[in-house]
C-alpha atoms as a PDB file:
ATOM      1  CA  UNK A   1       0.000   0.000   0.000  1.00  0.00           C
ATOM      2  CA  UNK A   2       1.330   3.516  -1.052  1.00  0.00           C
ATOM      3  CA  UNK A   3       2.081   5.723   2.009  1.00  0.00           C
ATOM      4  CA  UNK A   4       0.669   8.271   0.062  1.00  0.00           C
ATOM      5  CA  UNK A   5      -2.620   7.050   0.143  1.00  0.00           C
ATOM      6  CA  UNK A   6      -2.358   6.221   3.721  1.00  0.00           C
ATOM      7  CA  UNK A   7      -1.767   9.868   4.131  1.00  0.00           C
ATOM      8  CA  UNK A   8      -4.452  11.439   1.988  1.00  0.00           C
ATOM      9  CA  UNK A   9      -7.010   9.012   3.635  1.00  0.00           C
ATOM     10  CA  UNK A  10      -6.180  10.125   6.923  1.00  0.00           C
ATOM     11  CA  UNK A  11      -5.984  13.977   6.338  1.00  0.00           C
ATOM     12  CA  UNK A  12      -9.280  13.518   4.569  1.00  0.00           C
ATOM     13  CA  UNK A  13     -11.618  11.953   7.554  1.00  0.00           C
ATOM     14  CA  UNK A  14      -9.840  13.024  10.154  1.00  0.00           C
ATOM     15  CA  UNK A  15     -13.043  14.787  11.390  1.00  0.00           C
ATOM     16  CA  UNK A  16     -15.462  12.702  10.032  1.00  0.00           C
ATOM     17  CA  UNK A  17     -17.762  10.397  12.407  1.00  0.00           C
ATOM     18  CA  UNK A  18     -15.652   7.245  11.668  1.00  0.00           C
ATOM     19  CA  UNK A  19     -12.113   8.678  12.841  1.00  0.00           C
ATOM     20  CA  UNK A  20     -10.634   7.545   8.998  1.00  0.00           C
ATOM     21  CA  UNK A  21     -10.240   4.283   7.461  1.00  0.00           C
ATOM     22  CA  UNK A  22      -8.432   1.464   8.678  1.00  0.00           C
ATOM     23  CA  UNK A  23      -5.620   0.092   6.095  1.00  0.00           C
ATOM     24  CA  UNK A  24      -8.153  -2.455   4.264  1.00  0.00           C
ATOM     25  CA  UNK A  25     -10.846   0.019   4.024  1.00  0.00           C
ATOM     26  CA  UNK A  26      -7.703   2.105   2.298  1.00  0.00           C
ATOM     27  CA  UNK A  27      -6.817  -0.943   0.150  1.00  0.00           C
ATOM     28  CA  UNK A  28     -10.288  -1.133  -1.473  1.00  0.00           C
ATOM     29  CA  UNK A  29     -10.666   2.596  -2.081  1.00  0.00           C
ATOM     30  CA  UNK A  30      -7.558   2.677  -4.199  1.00  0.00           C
ATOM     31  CA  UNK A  31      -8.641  -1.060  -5.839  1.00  0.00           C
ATOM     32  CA  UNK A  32     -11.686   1.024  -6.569  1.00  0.00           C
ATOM     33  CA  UNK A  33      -9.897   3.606  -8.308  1.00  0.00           C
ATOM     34  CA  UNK A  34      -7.871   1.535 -10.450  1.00  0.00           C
ATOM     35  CA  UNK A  35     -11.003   0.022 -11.489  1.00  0.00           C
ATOM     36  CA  UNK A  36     -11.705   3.039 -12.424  1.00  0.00           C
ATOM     37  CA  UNK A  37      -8.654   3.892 -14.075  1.00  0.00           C
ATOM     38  CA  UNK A  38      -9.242   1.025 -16.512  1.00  0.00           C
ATOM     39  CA  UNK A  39     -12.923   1.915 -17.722  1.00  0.00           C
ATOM     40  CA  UNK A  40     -12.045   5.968 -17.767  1.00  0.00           C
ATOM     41  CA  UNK A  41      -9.357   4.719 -20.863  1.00  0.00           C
ATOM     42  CA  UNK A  42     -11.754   2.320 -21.990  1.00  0.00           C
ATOM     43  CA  UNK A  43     -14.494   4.986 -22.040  1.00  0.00           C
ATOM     44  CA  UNK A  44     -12.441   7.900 -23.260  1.00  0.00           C
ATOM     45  CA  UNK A  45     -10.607   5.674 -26.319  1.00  0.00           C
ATOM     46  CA  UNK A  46     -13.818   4.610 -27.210  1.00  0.00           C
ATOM     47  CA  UNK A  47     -15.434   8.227 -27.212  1.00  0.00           C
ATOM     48  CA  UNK A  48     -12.676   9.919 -29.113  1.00  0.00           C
ATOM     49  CA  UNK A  49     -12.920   6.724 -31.822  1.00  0.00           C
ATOM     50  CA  UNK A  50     -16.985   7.335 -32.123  1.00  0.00           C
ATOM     51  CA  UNK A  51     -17.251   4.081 -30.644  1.00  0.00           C
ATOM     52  CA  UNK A  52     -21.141   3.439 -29.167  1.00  0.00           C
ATOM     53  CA  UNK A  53     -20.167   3.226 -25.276  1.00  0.00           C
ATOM     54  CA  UNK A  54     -21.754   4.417 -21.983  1.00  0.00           C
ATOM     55  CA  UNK A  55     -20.130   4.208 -18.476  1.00  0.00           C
ATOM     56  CA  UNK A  56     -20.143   5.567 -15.136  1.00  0.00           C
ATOM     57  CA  UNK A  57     -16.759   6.926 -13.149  1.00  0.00           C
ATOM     58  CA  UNK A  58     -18.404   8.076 -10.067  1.00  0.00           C
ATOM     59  CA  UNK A  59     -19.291   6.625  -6.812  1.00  0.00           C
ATOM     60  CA  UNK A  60     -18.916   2.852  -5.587  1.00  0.00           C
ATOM     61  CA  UNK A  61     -20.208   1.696  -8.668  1.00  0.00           C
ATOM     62  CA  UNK A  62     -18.427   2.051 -11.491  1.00  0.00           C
ATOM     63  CA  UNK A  63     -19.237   0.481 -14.785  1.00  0.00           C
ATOM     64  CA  UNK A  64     -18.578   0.292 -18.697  1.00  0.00           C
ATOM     65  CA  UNK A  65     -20.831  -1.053 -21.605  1.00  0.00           C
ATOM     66  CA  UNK A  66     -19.712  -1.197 -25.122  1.00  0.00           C
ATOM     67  CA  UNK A  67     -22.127  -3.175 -27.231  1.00  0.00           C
ATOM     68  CA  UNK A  68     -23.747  -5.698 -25.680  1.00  0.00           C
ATOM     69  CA  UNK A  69     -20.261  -6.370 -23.545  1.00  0.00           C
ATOM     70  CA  UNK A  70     -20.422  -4.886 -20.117  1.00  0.00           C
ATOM     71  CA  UNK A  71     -18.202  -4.980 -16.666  1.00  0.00           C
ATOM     72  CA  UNK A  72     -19.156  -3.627 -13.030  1.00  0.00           C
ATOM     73  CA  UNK A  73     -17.066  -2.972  -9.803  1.00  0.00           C
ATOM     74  CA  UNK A  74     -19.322  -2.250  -6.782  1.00  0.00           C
ATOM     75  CA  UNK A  75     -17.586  -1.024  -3.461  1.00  0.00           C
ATOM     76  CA  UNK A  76     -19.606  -2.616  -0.484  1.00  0.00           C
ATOM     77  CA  UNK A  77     -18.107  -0.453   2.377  1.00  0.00           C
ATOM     78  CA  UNK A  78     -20.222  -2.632   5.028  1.00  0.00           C
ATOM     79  CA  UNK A  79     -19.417  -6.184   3.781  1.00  0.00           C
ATOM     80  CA  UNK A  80     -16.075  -4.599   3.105  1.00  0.00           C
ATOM     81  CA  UNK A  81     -15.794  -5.855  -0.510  1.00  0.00           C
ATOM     82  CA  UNK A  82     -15.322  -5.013  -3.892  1.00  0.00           C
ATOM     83  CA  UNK A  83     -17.878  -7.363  -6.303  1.00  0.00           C
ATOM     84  CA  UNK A  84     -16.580  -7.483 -10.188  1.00  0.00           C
ATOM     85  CA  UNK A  85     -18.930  -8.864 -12.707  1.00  0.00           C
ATOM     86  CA  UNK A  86     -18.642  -9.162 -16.219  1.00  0.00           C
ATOM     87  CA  UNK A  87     -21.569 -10.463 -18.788  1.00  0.00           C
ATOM     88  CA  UNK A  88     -21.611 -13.161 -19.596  1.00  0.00           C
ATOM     89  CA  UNK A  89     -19.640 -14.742 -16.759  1.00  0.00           C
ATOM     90  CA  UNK A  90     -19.910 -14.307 -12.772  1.00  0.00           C
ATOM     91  CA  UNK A  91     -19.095 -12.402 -10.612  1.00  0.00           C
ATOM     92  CA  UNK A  92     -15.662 -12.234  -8.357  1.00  0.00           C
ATOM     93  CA  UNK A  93     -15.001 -10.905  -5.036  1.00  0.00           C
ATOM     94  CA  UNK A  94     -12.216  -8.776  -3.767  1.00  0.00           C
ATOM     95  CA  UNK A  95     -11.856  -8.329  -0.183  1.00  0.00           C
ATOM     96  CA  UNK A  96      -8.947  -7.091   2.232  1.00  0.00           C
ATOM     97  CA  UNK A  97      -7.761 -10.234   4.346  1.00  0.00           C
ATOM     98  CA  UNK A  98      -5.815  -8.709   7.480  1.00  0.00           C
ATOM     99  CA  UNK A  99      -4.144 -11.847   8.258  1.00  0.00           C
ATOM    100  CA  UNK A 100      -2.311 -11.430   4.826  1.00  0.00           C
ATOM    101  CA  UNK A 101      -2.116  -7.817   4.548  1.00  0.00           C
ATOM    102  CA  UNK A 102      -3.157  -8.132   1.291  1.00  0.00           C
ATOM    103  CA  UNK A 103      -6.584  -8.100  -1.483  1.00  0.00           C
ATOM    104  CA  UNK A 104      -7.638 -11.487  -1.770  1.00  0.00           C
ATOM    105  CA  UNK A 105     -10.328 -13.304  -3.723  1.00  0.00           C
ATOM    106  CA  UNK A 106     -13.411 -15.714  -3.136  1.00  0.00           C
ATOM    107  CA  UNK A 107     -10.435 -18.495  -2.657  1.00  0.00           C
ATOM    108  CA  UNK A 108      -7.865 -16.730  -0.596  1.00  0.00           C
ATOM    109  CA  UNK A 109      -5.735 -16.236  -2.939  1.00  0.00           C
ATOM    110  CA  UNK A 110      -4.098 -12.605  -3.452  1.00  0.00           C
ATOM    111  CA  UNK A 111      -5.036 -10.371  -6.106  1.00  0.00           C
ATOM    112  CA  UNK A 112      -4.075  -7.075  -7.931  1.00  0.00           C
ATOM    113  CA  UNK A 113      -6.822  -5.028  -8.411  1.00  0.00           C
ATOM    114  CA  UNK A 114      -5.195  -3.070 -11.242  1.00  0.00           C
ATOM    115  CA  UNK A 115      -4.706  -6.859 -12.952  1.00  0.00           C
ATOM    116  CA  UNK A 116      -8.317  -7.668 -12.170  1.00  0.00           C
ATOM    117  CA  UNK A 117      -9.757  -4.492 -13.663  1.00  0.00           C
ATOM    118  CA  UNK A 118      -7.129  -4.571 -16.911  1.00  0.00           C
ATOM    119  CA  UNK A 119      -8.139  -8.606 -17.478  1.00  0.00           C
ATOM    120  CA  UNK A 120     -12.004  -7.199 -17.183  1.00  0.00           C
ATOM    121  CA  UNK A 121     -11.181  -4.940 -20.030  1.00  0.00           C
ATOM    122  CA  UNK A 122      -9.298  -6.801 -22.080  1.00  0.00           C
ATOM    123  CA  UNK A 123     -12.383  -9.776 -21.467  1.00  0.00           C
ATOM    124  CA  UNK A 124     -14.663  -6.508 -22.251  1.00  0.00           C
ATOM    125  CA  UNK A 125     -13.027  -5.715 -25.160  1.00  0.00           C
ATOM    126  CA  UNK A 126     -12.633  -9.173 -26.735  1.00  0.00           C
ATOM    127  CA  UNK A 127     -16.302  -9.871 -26.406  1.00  0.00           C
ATOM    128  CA  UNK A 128     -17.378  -6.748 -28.184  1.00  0.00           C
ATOM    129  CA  UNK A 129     -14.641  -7.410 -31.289  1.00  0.00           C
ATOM    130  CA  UNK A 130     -15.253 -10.612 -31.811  1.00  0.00           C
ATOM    131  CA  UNK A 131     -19.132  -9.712 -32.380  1.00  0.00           C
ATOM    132  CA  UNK A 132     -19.679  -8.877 -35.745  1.00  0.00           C
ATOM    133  CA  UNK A 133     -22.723  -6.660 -35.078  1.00  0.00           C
ATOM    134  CA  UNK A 134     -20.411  -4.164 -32.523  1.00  0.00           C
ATOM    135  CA  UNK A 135     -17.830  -3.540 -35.515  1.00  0.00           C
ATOM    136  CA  UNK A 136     -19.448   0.016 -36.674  1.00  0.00           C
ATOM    137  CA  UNK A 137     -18.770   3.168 -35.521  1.00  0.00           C
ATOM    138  CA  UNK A 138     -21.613   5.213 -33.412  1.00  0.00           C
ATOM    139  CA  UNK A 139     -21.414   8.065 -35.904  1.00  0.00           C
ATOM    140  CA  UNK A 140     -19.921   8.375 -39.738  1.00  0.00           C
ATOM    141  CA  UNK A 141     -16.972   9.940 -39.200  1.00  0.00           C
ATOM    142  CA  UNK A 142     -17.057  13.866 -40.697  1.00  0.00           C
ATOM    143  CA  UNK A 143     -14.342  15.680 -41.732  1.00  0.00           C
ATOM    144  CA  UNK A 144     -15.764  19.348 -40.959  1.00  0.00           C
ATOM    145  CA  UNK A 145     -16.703  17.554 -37.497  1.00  0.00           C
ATOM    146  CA  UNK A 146     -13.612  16.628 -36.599  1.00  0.00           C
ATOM    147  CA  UNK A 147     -11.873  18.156 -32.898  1.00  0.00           C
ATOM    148  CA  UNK A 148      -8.834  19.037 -32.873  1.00  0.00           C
ATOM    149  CA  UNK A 149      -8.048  17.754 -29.187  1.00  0.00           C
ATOM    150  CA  UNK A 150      -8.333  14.031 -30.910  1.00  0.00           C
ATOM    151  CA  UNK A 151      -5.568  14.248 -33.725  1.00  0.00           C
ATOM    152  CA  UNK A 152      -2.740  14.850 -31.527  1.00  0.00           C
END
């Protein structure tokens, strides 16, 4: 765990009710936010290629479609767990196990979140390719509509 987050968690809910997060309530905020990480590039690729997608960045539940493909991470701050699913498929678990000091899944075994949420894309993005029906573009793609921010 980065001492930085550590840090920024602490400064942050200092005053708040619950006197700041413990170091696995830490651990799943920043496995959230690489979660996140991974659909904002999905999201933003796909939007500056006029591909069809829709997601959500904010909150504990952060999600990306494209086509018929989708992936979720939910934060559960009671049950202290992170829930991935993917269609088609089921869903995993992350949780922090103090006993290992580490993010572990369903079976024990330790995970990187930033792995988990790259495979999910990767899984995401494979599903919608290999669909023939996903292959066109949301929009015909307009020279005079071009923005500049996207050639560059």
């Amino acid at each position: 765990m980065l001492d930085w987050h550590r840090r920024v968690a602490a400064d942050l809910t200092a005053r708040t009710p619950s006197g700041g997060p413990d170091e696995g309530d830490v651990a799943l905020e920043v496995a959230l936010g690489q979660a996140r990480e991974a659909i904002a590039f999905v999201l933003e690729l796909a939007r500056a290629h006029r591909i069809a997608a829709a997601g959500n960045l904010i909150g504990d539940d952060v999600w990306v479609h494209l086509g018929a493909a989708r992936a979720r991470f939910t934060l559960s701050r009671r049950d202290a767990r992170i829930t991935f699913r993917q269609s088609p498929g089921e869903g995993t678990i992350i949780r922090w196990e103090a006993a290992q000091s580490a993010l572990v899944d369903a079976r024990g075994q330790r995970v990187e979140a930033l792995s988990v949420a790259r495979r999910a894309m990767d899984s995401l993005l494979t599903e919608w390719s290999t669909n023939p029906v996903l292959e066109t573009t949301s929009s015909p793609r307009h020279k005079e509509l071009d923005d500049e921010p996207t050639k560059g």
